[in-house]
N, C-alpha and C. Protein backbone atom coordinates (compact mmCIF):
# COMPACT_ATOMS: atom_id res chain seq x y z
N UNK A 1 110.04 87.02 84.29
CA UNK A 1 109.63 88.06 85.22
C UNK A 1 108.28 87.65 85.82
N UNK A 2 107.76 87.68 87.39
CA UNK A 2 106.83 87.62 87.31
C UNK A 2 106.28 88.32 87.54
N UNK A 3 105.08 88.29 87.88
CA UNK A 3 103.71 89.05 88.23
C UNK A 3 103.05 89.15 89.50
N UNK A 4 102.56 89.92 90.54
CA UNK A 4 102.14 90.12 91.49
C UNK A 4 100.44 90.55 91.07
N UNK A 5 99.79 89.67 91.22
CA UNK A 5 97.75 90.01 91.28
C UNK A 5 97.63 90.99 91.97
N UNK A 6 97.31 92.25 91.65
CA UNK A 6 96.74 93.26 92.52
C UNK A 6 94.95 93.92 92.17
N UNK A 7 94.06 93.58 92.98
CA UNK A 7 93.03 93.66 92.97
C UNK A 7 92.92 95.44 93.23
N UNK A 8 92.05 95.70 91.62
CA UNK A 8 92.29 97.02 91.11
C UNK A 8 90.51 97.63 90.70
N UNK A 9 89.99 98.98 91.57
CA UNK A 9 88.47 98.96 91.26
C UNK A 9 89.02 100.64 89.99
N UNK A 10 88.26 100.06 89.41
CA UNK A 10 87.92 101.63 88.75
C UNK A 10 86.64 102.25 88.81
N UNK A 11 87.17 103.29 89.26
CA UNK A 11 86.11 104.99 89.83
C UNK A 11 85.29 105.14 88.93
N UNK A 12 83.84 105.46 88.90
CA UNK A 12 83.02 105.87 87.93
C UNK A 12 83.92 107.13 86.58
N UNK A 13 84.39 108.39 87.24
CA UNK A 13 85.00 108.81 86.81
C UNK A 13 86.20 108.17 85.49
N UNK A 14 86.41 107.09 85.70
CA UNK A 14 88.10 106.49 84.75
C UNK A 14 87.30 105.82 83.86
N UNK A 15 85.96 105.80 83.81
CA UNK A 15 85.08 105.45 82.13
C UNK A 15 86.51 105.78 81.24
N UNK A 16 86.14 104.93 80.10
CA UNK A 16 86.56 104.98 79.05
C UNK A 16 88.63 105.12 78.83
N UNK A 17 89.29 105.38 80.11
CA UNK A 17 90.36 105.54 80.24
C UNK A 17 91.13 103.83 80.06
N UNK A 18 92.84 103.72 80.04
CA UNK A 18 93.25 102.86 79.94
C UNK A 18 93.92 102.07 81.13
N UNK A 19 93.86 101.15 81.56
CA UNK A 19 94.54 100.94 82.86
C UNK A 19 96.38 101.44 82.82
N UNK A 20 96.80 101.40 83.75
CA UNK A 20 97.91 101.80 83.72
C UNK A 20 98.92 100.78 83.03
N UNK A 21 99.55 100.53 82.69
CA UNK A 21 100.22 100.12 82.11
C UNK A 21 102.14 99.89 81.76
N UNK A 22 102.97 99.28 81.30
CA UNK A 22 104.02 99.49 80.97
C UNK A 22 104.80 99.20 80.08
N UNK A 23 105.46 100.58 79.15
CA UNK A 23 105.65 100.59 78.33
C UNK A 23 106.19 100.05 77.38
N UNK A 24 107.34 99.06 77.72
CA UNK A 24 108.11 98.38 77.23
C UNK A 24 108.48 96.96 78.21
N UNK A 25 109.03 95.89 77.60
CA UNK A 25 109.20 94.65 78.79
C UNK A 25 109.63 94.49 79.38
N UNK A 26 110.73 95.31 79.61
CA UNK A 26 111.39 95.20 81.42
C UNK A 26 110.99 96.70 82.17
N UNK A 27 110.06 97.66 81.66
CA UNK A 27 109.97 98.80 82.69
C UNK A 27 109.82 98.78 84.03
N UNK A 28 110.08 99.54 84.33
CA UNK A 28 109.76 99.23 85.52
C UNK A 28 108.59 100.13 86.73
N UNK A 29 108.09 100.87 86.36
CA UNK A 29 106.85 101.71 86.12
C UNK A 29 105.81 101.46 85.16
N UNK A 30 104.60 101.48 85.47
CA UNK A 30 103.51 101.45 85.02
C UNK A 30 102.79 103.14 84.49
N UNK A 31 102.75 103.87 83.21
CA UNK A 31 102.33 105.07 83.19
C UNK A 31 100.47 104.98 83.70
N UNK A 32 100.21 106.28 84.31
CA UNK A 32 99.36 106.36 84.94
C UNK A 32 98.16 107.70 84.15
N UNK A 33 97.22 107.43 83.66
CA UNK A 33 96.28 108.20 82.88
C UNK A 33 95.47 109.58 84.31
N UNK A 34 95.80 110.64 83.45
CA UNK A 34 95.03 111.68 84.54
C UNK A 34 93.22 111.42 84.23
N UNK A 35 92.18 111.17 85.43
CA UNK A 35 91.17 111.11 85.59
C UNK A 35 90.16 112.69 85.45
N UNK A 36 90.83 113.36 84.75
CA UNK A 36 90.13 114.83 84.78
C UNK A 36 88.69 114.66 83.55
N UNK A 37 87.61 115.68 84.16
CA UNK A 37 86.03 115.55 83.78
C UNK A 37 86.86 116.78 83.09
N UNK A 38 87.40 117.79 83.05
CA UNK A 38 87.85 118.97 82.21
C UNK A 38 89.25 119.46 82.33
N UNK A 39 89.64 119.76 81.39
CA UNK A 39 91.25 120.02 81.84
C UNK A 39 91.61 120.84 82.62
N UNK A 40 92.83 120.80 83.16
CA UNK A 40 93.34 121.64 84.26
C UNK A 40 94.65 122.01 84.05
N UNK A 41 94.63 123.57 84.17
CA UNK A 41 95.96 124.54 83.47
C UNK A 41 97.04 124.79 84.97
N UNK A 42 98.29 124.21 85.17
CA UNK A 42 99.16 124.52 86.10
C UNK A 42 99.80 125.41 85.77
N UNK A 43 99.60 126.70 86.28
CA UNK A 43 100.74 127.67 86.39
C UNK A 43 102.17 127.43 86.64
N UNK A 44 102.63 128.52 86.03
CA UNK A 44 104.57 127.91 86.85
C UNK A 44 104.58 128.38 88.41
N UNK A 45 104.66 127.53 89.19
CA UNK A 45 104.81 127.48 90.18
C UNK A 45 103.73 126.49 91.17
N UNK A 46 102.40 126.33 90.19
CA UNK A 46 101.38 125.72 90.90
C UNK A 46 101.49 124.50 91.19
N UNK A 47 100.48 124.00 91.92
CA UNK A 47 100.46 121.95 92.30
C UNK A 47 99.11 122.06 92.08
N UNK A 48 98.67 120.78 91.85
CA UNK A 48 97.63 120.20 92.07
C UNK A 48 97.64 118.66 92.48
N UNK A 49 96.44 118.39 92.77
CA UNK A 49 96.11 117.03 93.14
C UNK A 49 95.15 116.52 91.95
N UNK A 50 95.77 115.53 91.18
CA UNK A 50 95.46 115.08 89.91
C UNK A 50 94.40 113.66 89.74
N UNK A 51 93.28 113.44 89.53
CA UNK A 51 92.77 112.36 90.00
C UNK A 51 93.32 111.22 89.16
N UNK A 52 93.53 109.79 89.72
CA UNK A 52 93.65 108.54 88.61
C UNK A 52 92.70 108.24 88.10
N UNK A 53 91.27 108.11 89.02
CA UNK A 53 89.97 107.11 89.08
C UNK A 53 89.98 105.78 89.34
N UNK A 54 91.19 105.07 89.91
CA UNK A 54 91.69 104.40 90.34
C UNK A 54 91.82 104.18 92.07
N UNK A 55 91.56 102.58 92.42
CA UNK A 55 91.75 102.27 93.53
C UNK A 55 92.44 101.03 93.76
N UNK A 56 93.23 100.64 94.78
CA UNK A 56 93.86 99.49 94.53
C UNK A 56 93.91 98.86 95.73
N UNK A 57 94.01 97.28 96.16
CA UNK A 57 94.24 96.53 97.25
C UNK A 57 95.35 95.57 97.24
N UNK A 58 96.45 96.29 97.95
CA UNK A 58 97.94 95.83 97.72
C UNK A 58 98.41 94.56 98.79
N UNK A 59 98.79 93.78 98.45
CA UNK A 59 98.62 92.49 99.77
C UNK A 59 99.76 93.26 100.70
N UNK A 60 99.49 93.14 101.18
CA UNK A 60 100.55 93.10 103.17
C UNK A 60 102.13 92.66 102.14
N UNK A 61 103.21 93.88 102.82
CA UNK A 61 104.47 93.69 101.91
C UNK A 61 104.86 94.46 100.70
N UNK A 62 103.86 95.50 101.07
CA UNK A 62 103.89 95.69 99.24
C UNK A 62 103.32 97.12 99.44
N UNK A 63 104.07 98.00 98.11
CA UNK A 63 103.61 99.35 98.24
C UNK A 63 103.63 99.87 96.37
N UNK A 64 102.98 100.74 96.38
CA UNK A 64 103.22 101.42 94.81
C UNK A 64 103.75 102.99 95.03
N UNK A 65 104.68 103.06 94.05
CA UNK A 65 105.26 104.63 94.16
C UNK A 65 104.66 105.00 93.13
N UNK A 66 104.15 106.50 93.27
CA UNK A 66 104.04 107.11 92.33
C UNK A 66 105.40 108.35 92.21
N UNK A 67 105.46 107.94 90.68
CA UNK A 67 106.71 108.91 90.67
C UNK A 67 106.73 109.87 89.31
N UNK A 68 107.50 110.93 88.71
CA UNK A 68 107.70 111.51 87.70
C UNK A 68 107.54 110.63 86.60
N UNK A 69 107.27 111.32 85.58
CA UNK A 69 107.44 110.80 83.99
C UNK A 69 108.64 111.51 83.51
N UNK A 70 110.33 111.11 83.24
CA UNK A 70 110.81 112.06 83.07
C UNK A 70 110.89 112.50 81.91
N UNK A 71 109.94 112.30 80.65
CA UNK A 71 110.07 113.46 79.89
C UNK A 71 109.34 114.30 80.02
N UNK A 72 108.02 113.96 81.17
CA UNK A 72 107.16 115.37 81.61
C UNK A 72 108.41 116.08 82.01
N UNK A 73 109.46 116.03 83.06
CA UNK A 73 109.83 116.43 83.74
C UNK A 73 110.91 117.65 82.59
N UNK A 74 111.83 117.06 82.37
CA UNK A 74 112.68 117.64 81.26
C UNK A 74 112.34 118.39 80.21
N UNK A 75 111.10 118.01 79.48
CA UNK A 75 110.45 118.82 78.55
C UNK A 75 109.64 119.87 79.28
N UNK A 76 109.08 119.51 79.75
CA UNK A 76 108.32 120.68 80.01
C UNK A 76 108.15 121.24 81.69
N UNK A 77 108.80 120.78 82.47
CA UNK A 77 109.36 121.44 84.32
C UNK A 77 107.83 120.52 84.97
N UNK A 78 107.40 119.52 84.24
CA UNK A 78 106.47 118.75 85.37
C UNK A 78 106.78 117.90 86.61
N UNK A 79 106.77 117.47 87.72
CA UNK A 79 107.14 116.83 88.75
C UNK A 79 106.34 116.42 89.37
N UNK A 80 106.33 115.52 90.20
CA UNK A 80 105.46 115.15 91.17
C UNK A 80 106.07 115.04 92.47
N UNK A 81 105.17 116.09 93.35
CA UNK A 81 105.48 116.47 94.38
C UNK A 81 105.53 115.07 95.98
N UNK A 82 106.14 115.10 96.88
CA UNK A 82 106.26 114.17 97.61
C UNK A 82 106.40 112.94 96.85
N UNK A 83 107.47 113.33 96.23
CA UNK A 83 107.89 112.24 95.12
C UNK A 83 109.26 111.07 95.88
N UNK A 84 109.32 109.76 95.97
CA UNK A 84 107.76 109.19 95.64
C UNK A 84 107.05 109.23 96.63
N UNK A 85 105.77 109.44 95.63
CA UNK A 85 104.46 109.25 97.01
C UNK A 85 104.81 107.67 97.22
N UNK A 86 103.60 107.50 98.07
CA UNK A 86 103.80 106.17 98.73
C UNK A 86 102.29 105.96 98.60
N UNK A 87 102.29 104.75 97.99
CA UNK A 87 100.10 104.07 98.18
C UNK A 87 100.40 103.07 99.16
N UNK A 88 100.16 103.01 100.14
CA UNK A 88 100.31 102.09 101.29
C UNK A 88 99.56 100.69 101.35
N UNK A 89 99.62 99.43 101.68
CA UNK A 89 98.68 98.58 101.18
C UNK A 89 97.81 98.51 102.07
N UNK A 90 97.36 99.29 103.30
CA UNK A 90 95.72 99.39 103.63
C UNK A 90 95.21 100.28 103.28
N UNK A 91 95.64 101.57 101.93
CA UNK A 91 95.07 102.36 101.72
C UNK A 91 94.39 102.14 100.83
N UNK A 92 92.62 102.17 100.65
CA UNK A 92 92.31 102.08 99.64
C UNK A 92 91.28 103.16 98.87
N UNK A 93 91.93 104.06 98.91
CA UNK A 93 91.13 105.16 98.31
C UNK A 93 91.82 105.47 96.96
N UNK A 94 91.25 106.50 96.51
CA UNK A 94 91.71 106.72 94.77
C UNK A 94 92.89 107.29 94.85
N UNK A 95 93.84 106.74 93.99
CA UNK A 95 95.35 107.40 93.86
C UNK A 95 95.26 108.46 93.78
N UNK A 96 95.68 109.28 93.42
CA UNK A 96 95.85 110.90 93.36
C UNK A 96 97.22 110.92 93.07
N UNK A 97 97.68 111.90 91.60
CA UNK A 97 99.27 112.68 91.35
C UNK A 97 99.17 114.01 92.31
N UNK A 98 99.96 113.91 93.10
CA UNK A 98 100.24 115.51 92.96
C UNK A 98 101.25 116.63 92.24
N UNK A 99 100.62 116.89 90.87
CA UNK A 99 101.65 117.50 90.24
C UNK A 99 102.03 118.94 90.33
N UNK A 100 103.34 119.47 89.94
CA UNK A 100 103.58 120.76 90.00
C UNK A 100 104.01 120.99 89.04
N UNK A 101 104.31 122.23 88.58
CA UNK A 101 104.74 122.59 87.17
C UNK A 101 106.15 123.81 87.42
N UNK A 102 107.08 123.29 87.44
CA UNK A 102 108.34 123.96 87.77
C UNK A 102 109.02 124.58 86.88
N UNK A 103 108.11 124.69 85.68
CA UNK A 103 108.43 124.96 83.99
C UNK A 103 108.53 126.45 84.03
N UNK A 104 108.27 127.27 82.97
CA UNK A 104 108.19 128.67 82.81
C UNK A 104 106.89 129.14 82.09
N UNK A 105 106.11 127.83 81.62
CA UNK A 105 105.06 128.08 80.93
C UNK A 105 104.11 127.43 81.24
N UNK A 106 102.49 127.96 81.75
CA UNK A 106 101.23 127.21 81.61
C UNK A 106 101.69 125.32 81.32
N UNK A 107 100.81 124.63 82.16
CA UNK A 107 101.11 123.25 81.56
C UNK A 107 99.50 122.83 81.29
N UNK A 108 99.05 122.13 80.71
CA UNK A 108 97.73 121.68 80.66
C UNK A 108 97.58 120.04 80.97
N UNK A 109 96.50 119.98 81.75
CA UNK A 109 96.71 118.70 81.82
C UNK A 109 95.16 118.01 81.62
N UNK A 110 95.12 117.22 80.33
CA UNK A 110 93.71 116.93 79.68
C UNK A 110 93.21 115.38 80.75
N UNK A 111 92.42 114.74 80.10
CA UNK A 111 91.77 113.57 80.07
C UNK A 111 92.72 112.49 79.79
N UNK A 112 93.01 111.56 80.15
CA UNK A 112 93.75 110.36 79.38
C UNK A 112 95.13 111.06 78.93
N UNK A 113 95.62 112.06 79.49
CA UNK A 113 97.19 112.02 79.47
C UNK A 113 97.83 111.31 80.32
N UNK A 114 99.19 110.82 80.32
CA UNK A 114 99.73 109.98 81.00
C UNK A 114 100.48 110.85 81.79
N UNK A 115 100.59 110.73 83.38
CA UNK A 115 100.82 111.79 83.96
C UNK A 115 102.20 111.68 84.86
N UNK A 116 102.02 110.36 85.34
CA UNK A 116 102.94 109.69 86.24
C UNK A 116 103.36 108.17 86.20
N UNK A 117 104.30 108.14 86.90
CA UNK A 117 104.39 106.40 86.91
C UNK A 117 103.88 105.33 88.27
N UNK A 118 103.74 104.49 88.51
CA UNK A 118 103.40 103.66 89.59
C UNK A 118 104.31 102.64 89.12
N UNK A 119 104.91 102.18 90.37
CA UNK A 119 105.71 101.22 90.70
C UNK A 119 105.26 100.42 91.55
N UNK A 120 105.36 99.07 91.71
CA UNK A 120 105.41 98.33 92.53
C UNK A 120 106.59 97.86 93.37
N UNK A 121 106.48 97.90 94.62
CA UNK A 121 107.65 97.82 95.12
C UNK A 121 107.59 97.05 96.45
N UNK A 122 108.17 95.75 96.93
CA UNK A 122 108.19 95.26 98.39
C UNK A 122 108.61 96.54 99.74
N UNK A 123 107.61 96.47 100.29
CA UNK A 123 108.32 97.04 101.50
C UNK A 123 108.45 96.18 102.74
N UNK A 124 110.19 96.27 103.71
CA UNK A 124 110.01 96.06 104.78
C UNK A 124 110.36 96.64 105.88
N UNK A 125 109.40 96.53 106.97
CA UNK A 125 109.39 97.31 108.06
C UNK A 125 110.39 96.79 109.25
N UNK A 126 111.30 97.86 109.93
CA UNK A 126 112.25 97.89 110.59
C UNK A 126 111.44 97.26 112.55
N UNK A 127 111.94 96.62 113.01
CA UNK A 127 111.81 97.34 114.03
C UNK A 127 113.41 97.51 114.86
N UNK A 128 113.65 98.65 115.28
CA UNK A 128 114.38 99.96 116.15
C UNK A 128 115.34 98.53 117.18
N UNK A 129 116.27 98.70 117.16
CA UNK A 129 117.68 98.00 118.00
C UNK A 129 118.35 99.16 118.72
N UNK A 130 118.26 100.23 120.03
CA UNK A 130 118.07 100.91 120.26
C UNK A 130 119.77 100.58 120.64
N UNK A 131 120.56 101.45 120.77
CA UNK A 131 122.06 101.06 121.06
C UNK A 131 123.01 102.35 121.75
N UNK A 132 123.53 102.23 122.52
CA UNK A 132 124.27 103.15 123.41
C UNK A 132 125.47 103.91 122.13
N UNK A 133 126.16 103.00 121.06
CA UNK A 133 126.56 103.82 120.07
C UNK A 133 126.92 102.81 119.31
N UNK A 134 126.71 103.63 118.07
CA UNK A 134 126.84 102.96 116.59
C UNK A 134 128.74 102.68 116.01
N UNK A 135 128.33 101.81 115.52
CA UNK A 135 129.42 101.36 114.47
C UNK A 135 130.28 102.70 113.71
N UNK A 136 131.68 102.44 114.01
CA UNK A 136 133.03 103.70 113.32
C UNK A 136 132.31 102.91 111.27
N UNK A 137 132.50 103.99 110.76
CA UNK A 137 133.07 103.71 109.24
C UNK A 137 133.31 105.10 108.72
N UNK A 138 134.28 104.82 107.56
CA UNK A 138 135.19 105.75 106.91
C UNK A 138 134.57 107.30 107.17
N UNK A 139 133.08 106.68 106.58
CA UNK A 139 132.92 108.45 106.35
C UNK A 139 131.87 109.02 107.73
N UNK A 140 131.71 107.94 109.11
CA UNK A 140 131.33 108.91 110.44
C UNK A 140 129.81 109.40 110.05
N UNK A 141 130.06 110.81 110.43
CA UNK A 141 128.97 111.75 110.40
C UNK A 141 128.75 112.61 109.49
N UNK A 142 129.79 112.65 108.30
CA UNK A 142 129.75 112.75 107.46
C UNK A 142 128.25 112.84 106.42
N UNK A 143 127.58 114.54 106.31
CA UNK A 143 126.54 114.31 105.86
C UNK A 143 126.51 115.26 104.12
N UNK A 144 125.74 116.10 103.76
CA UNK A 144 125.10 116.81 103.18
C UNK A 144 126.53 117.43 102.12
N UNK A 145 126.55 116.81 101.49
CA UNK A 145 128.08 117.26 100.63
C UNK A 145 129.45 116.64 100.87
N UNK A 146 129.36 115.79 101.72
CA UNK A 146 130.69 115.59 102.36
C UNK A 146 131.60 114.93 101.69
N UNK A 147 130.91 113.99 100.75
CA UNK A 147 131.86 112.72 99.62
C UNK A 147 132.00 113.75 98.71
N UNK A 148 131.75 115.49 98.58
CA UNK A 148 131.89 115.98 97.65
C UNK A 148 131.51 115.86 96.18
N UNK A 149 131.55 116.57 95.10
CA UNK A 149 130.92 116.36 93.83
C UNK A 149 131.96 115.72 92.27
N UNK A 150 133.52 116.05 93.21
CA UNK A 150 134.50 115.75 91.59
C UNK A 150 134.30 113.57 91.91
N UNK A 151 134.80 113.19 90.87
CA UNK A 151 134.94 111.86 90.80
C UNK A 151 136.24 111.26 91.07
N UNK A 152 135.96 110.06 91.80
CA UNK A 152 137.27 109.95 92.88
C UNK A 152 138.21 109.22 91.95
N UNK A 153 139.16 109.07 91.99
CA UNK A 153 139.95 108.21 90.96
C UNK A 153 140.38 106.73 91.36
């Protein structure tokens, strides 16, 4: 497997925290530590914007998702909203989760909990072949339910 160098600053704030990391040897997400000076309680229904203390410089080609943890998600109704976010590689300001809590109960979210995942991921950009009309296939215009939900045989 290899490795992609990504030139990574940490925020005064991410003292003492762990870089992100991944969990096992083929993951494919990196878990991501919340940057909070005091904890922060999500209501059911609330969001917030979660700090990393983290900044990153992604070469040209290249993007990081931030996405759910899904046993936040399952255990306890955590998500991350505009999921996946997208860290763009001229962006270089501090990551940010934006989490919500879709649960039924208070969620807390301390110091050095692991909140989300980051991915690394190639991106490539389209450019537009503008065309008087597109290509017939089976399923058309076919949108929002249309292949239906039973399993085809």
């Amino acid at each position: 497997m290899s490795h992609l160098p990504v030139p990574l600053q940490a925020l005064p704030h991410f003292a003492g925290l762990a870089l992100p990391a991944y969990a096992s040897d083929q993951a494919a997400g990196m878990d991501v530590q919340a940057a909070v000076q005091d904890a922060v309680t999500l209501q059911p229904g609330e969001r917030a914007l979660i700090p990393t203390g983290l900044a990153v410089a992604l070469p040209p080609g290249w993007e990081i998702q931030v996405r759910p943890r899904s046993g936040l998600a399952l255990k306890q109704g955590i998500t991350c909203l505009n999921s996946p976010g997208t860290i763009d590689a001229d962006y270089r300001g501090e990551i940010g989760v934006i989490l919500a809590n879709l649960g039924q109960a208070p969620f807390v979210i301390e110091r050095g909990m692991r909140i989300a995942q980051l991915v690394l991921a190639p991106v490539w950009q389209c450019s537009w072949q503008q065309v008087e009309r597109l290509d017939e296939t089976a399923r058309g215009s076919g949108g929002f339910g249309s292949t239906g939900v039973a399993a085809q045989p």
